[in-house]
N, C-alpha and C. Protein backbone atom coordinates (compact mmCIF):
# COMPACT_ATOMS: atom_id res chain seq x y z
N UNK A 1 23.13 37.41 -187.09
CA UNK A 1 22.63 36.59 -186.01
C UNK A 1 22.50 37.47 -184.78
N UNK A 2 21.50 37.37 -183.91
CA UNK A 2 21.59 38.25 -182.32
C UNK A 2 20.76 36.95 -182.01
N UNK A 3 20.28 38.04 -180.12
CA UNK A 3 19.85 37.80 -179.34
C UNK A 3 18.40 38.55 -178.94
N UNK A 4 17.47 37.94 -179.18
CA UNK A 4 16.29 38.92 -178.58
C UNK A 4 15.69 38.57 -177.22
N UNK A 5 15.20 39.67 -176.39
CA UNK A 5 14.04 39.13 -174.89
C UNK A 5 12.84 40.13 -175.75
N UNK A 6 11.97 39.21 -175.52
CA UNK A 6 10.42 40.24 -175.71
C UNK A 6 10.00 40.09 -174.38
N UNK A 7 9.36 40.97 -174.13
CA UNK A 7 8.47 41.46 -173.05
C UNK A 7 7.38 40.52 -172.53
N UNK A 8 6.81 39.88 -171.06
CA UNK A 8 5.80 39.52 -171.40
C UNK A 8 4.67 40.19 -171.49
N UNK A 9 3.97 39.05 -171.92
CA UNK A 9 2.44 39.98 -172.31
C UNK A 9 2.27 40.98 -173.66
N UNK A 10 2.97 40.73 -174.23
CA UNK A 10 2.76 41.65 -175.78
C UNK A 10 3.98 42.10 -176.06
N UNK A 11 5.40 41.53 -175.77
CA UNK A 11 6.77 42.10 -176.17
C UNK A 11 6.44 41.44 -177.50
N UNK A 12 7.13 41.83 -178.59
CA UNK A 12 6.89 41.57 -180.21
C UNK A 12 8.12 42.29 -181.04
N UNK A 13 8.22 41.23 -182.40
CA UNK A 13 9.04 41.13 -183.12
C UNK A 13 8.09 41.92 -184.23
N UNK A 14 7.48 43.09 -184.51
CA UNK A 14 6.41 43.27 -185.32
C UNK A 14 5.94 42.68 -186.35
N UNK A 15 5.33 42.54 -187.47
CA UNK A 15 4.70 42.10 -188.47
C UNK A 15 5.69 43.13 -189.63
N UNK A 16 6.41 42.20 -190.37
CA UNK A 16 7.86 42.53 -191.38
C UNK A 16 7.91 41.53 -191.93
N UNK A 17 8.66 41.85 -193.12
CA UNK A 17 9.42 40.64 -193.49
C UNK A 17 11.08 41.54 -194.92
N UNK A 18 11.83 40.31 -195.25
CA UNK A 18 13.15 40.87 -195.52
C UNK A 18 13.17 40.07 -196.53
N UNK A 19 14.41 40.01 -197.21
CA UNK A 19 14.95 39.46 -198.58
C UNK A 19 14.99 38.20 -198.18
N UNK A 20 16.13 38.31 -196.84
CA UNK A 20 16.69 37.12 -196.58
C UNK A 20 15.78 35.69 -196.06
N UNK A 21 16.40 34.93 -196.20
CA UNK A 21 15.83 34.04 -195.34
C UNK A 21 16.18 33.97 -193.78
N UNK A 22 15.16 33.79 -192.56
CA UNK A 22 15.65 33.71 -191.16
C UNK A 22 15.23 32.76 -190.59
N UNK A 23 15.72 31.94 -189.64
CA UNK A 23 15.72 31.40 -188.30
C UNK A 23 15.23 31.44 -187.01
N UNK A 24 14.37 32.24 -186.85
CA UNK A 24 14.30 31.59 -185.29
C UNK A 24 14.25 30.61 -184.47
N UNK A 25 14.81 30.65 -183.63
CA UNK A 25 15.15 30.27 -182.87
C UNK A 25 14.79 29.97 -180.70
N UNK A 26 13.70 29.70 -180.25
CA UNK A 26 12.75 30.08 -178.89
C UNK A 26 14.00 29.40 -177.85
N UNK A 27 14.70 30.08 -177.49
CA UNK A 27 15.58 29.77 -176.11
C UNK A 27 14.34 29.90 -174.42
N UNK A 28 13.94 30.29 -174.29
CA UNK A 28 12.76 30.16 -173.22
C UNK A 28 11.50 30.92 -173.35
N UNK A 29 10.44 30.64 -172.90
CA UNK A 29 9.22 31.21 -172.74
C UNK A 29 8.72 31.06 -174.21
N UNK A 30 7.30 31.30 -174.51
CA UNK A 30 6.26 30.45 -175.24
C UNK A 30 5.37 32.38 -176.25
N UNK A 31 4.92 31.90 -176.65
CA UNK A 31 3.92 32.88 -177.63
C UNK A 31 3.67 32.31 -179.02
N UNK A 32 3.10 33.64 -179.80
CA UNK A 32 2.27 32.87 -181.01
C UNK A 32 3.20 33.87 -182.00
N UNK A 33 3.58 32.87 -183.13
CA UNK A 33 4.44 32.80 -184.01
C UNK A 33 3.24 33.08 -185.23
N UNK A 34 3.24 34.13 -186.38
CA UNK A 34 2.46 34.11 -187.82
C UNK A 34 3.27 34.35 -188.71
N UNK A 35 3.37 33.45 -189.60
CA UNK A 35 4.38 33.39 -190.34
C UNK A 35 3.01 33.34 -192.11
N UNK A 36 3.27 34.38 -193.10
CA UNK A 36 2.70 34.02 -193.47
C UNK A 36 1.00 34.79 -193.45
N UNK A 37 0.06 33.38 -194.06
CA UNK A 37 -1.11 33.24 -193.57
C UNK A 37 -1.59 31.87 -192.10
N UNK A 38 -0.29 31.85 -191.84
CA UNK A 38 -0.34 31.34 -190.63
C UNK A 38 -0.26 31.56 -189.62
N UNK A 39 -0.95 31.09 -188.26
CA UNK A 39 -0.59 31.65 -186.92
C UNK A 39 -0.63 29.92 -185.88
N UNK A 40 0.38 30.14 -185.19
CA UNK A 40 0.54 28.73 -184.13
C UNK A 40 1.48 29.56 -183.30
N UNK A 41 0.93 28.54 -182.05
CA UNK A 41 2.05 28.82 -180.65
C UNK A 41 3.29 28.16 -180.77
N UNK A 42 4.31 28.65 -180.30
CA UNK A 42 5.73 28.42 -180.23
C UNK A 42 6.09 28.55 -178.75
N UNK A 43 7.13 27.58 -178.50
CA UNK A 43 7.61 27.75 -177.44
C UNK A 43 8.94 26.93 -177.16
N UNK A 44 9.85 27.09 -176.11
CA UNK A 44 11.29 26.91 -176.06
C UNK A 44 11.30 25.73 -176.70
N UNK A 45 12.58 25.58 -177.49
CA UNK A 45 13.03 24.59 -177.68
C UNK A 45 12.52 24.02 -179.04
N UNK A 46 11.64 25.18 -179.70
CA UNK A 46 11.57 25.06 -181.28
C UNK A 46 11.71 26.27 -182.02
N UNK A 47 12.16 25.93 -183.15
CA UNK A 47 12.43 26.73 -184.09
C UNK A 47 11.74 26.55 -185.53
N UNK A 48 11.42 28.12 -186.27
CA UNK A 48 10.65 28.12 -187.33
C UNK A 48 11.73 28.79 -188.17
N UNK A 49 11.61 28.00 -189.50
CA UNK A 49 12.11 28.83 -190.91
C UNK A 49 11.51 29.50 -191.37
N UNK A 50 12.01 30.64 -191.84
CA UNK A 50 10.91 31.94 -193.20
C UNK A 50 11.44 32.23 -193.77
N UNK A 51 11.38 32.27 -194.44
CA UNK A 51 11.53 32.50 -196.73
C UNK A 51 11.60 33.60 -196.37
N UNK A 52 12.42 34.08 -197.15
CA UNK A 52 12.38 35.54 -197.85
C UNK A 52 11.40 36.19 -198.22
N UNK A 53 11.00 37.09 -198.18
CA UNK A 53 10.04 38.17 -198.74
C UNK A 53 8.64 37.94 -197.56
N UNK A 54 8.90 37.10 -196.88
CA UNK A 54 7.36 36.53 -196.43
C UNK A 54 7.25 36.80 -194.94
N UNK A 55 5.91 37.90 -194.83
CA UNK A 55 5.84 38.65 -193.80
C UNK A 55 5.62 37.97 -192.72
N UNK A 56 6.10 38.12 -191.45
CA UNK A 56 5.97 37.08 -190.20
C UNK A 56 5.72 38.10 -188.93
N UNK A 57 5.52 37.84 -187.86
CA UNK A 57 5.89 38.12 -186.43
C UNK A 57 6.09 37.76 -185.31
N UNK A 58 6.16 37.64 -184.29
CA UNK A 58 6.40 36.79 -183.29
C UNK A 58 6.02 37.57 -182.08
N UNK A 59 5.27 37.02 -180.88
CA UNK A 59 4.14 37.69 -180.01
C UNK A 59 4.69 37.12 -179.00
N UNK A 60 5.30 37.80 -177.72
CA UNK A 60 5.43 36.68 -176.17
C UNK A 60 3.81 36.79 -175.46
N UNK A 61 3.31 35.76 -175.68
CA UNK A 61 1.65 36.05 -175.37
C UNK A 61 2.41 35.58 -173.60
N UNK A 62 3.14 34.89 -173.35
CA UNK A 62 3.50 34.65 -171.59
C UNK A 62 3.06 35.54 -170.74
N UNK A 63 3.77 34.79 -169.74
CA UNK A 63 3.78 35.41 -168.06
C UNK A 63 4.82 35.67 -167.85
N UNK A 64 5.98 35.42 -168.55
CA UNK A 64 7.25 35.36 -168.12
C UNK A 64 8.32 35.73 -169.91
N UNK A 65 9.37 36.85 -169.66
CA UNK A 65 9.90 36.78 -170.66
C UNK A 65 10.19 35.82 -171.68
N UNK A 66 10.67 36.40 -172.98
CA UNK A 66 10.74 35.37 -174.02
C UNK A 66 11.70 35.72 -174.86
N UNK A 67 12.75 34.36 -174.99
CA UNK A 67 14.47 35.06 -175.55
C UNK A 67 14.34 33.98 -176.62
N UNK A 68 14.85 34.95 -177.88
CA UNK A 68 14.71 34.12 -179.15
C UNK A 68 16.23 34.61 -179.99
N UNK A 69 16.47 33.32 -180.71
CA UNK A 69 17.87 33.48 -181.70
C UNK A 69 17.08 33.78 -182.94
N UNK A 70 18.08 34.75 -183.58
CA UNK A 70 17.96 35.07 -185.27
C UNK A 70 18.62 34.39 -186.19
N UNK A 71 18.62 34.22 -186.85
CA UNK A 71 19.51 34.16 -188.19
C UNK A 71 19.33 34.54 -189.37
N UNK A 72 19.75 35.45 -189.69
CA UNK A 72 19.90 35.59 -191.33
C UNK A 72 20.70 35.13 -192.41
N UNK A 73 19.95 34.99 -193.30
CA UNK A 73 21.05 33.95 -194.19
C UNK A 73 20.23 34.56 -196.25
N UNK A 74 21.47 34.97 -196.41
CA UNK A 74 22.54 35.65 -196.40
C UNK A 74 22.63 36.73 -195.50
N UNK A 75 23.77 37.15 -194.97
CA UNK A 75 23.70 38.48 -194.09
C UNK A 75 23.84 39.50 -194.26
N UNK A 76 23.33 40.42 -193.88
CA UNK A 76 23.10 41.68 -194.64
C UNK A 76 22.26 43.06 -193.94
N UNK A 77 21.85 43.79 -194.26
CA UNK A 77 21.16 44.88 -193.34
C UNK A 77 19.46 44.46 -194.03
N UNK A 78 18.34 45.29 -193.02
CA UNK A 78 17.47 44.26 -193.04
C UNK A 78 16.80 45.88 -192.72
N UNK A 79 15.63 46.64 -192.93
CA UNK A 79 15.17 47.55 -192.94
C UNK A 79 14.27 47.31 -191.64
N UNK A 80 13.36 46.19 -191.67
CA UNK A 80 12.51 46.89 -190.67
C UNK A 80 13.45 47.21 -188.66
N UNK A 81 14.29 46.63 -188.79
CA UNK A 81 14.95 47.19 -187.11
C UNK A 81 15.54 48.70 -187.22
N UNK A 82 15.49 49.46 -188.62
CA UNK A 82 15.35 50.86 -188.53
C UNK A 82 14.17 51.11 -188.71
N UNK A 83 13.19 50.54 -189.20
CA UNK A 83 11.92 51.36 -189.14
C UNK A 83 10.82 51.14 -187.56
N UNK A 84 11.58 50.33 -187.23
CA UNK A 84 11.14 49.82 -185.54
C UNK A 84 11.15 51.03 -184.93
N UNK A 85 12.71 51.39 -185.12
CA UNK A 85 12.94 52.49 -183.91
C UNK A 85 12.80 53.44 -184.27
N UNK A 86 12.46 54.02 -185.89
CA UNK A 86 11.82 55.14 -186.06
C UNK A 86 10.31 55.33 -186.34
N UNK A 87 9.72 54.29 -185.87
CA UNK A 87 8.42 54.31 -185.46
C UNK A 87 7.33 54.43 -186.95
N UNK A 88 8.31 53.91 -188.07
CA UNK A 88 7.50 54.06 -189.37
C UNK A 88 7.20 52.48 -190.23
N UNK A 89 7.04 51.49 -189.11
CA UNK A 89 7.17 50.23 -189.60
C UNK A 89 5.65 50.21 -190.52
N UNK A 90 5.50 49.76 -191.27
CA UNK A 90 3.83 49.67 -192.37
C UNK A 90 3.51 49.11 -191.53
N UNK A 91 1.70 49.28 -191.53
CA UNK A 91 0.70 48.58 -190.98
C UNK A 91 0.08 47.60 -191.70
N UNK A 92 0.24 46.56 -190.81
CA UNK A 92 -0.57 45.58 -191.63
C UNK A 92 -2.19 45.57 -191.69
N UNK A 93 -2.60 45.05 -193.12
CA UNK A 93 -4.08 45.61 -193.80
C UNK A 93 -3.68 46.34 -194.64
N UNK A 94 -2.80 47.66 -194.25
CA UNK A 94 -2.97 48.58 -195.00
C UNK A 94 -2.27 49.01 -195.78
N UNK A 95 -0.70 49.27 -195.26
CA UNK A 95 0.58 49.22 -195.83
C UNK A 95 1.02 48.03 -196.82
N UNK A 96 0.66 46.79 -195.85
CA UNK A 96 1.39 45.76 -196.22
C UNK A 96 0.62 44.73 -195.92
N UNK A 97 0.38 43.35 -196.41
CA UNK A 97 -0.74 42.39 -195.89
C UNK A 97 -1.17 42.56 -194.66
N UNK A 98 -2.28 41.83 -194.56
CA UNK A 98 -2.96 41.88 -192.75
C UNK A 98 -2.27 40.38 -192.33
N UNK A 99 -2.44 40.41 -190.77
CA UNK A 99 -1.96 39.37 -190.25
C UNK A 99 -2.90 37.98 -190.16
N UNK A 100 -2.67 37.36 -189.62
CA UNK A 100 -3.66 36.22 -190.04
C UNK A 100 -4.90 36.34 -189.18
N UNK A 101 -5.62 35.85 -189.36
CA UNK A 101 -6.94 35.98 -188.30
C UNK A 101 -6.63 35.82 -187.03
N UNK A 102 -7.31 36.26 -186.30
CA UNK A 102 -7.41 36.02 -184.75
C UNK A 102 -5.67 36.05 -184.41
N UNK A 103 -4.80 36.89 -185.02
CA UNK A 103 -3.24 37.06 -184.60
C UNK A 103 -3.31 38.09 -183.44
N UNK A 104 -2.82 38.41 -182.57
CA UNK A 104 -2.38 39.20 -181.67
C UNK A 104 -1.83 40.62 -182.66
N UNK A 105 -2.59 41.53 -182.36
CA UNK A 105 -2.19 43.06 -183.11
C UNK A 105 -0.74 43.27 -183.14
N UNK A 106 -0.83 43.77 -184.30
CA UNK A 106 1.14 44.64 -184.32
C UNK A 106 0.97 45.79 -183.49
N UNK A 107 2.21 45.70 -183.05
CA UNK A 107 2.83 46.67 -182.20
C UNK A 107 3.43 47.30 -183.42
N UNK A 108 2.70 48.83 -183.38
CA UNK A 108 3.25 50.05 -184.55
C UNK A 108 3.64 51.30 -183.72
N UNK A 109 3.91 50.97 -182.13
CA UNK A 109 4.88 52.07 -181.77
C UNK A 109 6.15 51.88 -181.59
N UNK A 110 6.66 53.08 -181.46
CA UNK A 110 8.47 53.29 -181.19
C UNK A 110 8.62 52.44 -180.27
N UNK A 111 9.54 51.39 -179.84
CA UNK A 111 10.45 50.95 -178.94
C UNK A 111 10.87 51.96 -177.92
N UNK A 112 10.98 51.64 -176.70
CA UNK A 112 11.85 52.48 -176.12
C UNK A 112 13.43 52.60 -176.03
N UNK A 113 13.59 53.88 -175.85
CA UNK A 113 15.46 53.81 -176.16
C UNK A 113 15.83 53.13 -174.79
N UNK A 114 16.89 52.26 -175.08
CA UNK A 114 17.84 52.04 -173.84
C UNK A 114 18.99 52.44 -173.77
């Protein structure tokens, strides 16, 4: 389980997906959620389920930051938040499915260190 802030204007959870099943969770501010071959806006005060294996991302399209809860279930280590920060996450299309139409692009650079 954590805590995330995305950035506004294009902070992102990239286009991944894991064994487990997860939770999110939108504690404030709004963006577009693709889960899937799906894409819809999300915003505080709802939360989406995702299956296992099934590639998703999450976009702060805002004006104003955007803080979201995780959950994993079962818990366990989860590959793409090392391949985040080593800047080798697959591209979607090419690596790994494409995102859904008209989705807001993955972010396929390094994070910055804090």
């Amino acid at each position: 389980m954590g805590f995330v802030t995305l950035e506004p204007g294009g902070g992102q959870v990239p286009w991944h997906n894991q064994d487990q099943e997860e939770v999110y969770f939108i504690v404030d501010g709004s963006g577009e959620m693709c889960l899937g071959e799906e894409r819809a806006q999300i915003e505080a005060g709802q939360a989406v389920f995702i299956p296992g294996r099934v590639f998703h991302q999450l976009t702060n399209t805002g004006d104003k930051p955007m803080q979201m809860i995780y959950c994993y279930g079962p818990a366990g280590d989860v590959a793409h938040w090392r391949q985040e920060l080593e800047g080798t996450l697959p591209k979607a299309g090419i690596d790994v499915p494409p995102l859904p139409a008209g989705a807001h692009p993955q972010s396929t650079t390094k994070p910055d260190a804090r």
